[in-house]
N, C-alpha and C. Protein backbone atom coordinates (compact mmCIF):
# COMPACT_ATOMS: atom_id res chain seq x y z
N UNK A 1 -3.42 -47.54 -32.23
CA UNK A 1 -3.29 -46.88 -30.94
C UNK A 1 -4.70 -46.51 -30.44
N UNK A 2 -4.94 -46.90 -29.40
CA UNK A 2 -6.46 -46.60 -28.71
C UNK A 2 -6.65 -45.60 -28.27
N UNK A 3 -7.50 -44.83 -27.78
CA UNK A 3 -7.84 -43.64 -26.87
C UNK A 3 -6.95 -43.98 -25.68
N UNK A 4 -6.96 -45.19 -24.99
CA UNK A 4 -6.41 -45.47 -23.32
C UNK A 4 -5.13 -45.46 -23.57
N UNK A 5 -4.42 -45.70 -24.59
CA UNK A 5 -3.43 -45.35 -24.75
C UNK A 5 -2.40 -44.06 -25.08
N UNK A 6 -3.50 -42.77 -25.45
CA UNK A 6 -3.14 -41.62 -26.04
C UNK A 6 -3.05 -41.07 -24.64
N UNK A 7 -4.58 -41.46 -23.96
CA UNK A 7 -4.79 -40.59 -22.50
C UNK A 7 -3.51 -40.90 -21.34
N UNK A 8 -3.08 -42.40 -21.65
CA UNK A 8 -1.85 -42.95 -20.56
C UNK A 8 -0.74 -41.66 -21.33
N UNK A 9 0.19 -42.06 -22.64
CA UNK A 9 0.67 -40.76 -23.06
C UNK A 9 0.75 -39.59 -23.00
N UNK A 10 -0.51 -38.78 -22.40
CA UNK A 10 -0.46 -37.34 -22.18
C UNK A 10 -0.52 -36.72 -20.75
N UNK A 11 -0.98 -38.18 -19.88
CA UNK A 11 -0.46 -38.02 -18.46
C UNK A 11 0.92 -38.04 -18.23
N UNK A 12 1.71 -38.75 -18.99
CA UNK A 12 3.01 -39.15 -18.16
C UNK A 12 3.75 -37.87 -18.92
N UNK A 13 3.48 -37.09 -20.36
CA UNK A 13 4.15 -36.01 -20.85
C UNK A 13 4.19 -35.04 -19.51
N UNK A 14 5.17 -34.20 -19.30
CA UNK A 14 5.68 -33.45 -18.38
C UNK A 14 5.07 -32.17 -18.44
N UNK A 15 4.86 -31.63 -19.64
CA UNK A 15 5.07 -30.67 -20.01
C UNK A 15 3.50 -29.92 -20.11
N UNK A 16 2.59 -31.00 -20.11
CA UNK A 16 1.35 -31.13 -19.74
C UNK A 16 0.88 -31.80 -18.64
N UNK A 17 1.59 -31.66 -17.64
CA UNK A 17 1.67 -32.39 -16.13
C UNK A 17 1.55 -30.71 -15.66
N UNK A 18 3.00 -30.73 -16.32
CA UNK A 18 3.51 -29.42 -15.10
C UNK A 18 3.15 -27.86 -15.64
N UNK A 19 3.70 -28.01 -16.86
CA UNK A 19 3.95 -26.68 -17.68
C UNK A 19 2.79 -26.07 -17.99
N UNK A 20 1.78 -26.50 -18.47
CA UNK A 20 0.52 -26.12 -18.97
C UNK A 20 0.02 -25.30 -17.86
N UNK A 21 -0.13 -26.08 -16.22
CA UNK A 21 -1.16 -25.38 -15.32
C UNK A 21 -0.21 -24.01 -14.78
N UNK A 22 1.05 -24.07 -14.95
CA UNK A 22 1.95 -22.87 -14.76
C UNK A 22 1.52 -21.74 -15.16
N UNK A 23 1.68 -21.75 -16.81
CA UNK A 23 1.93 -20.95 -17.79
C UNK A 23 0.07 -20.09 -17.36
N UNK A 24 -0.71 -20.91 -17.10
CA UNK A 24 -2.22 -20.66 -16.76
C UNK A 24 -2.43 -19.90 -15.46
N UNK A 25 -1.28 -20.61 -14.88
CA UNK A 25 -1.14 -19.42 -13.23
C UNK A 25 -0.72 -18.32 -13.53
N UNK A 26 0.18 -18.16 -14.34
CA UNK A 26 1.54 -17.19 -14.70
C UNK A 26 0.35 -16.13 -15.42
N UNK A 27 -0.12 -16.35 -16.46
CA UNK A 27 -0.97 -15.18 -17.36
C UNK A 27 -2.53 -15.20 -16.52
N UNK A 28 -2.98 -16.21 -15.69
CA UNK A 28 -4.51 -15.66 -15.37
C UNK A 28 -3.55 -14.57 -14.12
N UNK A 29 -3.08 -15.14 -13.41
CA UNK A 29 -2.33 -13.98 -12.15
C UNK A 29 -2.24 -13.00 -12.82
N UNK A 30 -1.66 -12.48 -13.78
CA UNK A 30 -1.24 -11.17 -14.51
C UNK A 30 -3.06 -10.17 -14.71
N UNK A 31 -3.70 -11.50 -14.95
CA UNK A 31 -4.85 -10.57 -15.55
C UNK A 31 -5.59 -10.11 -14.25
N UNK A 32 -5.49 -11.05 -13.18
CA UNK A 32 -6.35 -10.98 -12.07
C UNK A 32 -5.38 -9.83 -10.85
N UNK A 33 -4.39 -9.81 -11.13
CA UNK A 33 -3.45 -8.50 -10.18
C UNK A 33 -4.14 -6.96 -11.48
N UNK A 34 -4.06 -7.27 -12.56
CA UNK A 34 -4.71 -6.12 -13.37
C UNK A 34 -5.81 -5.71 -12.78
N UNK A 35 -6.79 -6.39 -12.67
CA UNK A 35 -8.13 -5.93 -11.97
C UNK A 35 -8.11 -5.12 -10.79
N UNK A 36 -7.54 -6.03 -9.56
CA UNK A 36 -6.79 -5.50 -8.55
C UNK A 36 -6.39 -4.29 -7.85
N UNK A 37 -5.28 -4.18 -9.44
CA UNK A 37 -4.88 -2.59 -8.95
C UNK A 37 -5.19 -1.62 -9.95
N UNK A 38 -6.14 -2.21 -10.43
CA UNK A 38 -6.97 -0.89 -11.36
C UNK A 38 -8.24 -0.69 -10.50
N UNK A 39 -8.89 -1.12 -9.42
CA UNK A 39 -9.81 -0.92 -8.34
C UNK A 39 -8.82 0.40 -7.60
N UNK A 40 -7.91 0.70 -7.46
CA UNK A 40 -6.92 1.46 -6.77
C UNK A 40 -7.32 2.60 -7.40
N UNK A 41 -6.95 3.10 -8.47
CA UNK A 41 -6.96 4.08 -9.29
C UNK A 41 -8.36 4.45 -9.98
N UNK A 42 -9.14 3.48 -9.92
CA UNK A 42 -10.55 3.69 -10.07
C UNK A 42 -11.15 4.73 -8.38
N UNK A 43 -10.63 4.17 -7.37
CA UNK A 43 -10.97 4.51 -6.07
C UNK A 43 -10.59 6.23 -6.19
N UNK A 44 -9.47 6.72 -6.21
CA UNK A 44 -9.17 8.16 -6.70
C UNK A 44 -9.70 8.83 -7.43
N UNK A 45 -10.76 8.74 -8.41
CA UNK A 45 -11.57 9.63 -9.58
C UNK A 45 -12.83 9.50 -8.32
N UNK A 46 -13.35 9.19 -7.69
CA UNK A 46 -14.67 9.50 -7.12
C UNK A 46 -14.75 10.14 -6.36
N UNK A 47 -15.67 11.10 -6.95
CA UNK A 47 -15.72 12.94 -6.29
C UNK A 47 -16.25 12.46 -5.08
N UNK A 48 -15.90 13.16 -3.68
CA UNK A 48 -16.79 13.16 -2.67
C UNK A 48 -17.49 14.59 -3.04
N UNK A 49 -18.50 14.20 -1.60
CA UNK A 49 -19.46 15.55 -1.54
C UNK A 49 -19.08 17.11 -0.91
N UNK A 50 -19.41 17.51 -1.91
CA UNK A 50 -19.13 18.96 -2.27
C UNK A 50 -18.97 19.71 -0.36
N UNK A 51 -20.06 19.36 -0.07
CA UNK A 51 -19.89 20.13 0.70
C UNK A 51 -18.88 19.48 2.61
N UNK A 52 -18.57 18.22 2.51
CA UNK A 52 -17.46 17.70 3.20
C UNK A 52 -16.62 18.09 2.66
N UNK A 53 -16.42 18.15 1.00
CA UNK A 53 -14.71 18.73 0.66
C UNK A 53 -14.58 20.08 1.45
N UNK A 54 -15.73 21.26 1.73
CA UNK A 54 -15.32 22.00 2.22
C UNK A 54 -15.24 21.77 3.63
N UNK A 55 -15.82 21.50 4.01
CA UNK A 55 -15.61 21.33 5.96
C UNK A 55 -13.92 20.73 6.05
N UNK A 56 -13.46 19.59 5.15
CA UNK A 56 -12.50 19.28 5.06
C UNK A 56 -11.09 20.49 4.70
N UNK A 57 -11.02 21.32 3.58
CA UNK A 57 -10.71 22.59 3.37
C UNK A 57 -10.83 23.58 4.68
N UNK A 58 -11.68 23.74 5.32
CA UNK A 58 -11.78 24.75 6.39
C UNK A 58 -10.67 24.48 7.50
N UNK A 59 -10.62 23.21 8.12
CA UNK A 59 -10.41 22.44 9.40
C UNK A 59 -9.08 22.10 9.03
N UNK A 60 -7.97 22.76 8.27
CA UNK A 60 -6.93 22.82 7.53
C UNK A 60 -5.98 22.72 9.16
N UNK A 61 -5.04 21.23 9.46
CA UNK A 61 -3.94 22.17 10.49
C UNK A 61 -2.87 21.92 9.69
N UNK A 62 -2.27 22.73 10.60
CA UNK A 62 -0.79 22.81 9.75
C UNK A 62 -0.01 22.74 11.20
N UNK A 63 1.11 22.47 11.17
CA UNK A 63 2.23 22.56 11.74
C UNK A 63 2.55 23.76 12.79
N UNK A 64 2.42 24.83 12.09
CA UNK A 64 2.69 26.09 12.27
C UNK A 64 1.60 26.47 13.32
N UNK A 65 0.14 26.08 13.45
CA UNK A 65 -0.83 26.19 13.93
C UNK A 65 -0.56 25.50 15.19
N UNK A 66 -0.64 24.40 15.25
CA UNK A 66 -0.11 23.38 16.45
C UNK A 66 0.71 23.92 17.36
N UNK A 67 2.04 24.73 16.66
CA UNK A 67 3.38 24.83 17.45
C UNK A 67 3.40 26.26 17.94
N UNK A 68 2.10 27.18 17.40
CA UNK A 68 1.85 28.24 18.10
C UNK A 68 0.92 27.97 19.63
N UNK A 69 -0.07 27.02 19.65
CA UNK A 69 -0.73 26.56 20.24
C UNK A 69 -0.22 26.06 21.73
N UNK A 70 1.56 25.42 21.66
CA UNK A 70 2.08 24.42 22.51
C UNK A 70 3.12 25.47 23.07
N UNK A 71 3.97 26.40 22.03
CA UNK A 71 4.90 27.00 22.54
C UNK A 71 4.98 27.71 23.65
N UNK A 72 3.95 28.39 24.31
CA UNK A 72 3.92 28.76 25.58
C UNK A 72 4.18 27.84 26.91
N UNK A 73 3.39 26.53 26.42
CA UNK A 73 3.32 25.56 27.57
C UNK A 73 4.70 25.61 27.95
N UNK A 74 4.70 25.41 29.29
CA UNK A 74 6.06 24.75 30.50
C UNK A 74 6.09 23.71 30.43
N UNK A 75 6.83 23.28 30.46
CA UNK A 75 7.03 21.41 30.35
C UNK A 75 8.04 20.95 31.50
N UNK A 76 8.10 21.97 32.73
CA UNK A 76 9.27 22.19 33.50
C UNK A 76 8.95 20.97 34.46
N UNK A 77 7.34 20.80 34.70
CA UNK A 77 6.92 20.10 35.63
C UNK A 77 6.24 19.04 35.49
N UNK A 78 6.52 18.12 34.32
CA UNK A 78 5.81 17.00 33.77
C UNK A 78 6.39 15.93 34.71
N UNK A 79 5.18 14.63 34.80
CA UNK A 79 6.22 13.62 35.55
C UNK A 79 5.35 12.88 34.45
N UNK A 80 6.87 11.87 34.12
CA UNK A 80 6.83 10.65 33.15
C UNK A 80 5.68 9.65 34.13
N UNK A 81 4.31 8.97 33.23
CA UNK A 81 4.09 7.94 34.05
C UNK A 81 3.93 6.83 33.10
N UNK A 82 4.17 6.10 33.79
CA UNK A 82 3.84 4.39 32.68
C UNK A 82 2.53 4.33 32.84
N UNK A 83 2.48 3.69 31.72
CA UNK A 83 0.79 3.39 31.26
C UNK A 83 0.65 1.53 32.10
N UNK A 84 -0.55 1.20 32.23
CA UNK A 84 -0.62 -0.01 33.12
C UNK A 84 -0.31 -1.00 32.02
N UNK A 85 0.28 -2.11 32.75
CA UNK A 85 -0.06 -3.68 31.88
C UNK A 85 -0.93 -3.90 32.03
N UNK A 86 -1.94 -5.47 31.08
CA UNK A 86 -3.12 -5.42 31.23
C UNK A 86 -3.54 -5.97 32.73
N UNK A 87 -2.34 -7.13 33.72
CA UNK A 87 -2.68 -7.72 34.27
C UNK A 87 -2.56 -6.64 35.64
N UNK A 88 -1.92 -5.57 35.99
CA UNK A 88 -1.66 -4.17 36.86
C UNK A 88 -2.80 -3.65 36.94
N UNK A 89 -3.16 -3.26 38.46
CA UNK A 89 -3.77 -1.82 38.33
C UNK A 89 -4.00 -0.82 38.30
N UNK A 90 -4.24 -0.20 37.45
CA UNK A 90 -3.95 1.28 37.27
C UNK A 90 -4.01 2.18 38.30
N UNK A 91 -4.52 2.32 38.89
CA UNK A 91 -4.41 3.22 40.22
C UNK A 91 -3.34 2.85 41.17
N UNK A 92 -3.06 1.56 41.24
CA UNK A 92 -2.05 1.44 41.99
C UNK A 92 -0.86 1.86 41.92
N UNK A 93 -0.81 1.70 40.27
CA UNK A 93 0.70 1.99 39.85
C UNK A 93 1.18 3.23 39.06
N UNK A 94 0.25 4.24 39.18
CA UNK A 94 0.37 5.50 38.95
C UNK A 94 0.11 6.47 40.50
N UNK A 95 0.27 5.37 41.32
CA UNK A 95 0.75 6.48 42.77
C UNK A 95 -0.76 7.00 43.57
N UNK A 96 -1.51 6.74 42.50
CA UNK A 96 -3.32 7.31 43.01
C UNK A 96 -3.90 6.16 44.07
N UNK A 97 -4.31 6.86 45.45
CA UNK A 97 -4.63 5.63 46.22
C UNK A 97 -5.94 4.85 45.68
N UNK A 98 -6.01 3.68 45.01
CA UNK A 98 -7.82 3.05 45.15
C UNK A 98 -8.40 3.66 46.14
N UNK A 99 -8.30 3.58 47.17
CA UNK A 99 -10.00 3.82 48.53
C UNK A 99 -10.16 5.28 48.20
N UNK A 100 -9.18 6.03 48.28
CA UNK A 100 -9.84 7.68 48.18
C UNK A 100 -11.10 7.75 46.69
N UNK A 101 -10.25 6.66 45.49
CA UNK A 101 -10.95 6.59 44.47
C UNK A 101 -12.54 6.52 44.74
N UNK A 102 -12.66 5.50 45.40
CA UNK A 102 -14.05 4.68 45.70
C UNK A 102 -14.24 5.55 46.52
N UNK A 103 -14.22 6.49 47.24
CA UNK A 103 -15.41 7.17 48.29
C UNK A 103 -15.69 7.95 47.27
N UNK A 104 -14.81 8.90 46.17
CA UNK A 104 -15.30 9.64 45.16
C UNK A 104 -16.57 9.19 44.32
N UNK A 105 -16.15 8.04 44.00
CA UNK A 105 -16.98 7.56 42.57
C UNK A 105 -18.45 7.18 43.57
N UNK A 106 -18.27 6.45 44.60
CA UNK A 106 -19.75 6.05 46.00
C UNK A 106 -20.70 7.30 46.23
């Protein structure tokens, strides 16, 4: 049996066609998603700086803060407006005349 004959033999085997480069996807994937999402959990242990954690700590809102802030407002007299499409113009279609615009901004 020759070499050209072993090499024809181990092409046409299946199992080293197919199976081999699988099994190589199957366990390098495993090792290479490991890396991955151990960059994740590596990302969480790194202290920021001391003194942003506090500015961050100070500038604390809460809920409670917000809804003291709003609760007075009237909301009796809001008018719904649509926001423009890109191809619309905005002044037109929020009721604001253009020309009064332009003598302002001139």
């Amino acid at each position: 049996m020759s070499v050209h004959a072993v090499v024809r033999a181990l092409r046409k085997n299946k199992t080293l066609r197919y199976g081999v480069p699988m099994l190589l996807l199957i366990v390098g994937g495993s090792f290479g998603l490991r890396e991955f999402s151990q960059i994740r959990y590596d990302a969480v242990k790194i202290k920021i700086d001391p003194e942003l954690e506090k500015k961050l700590k100070m500038s604390k809102v809460s809920l409670e803060s917000e809804y003291e802030k709003i609760k007075d407002s009237a909301f009796d007299d809001w008018k719904n407006i649509r926001g423009p499409r890109p191809w619309e113009d905005p002044d037109l279609l929020q009721g604001r005349n253009p020309e009064i615009l332009k003598t302002k901004t001139a």
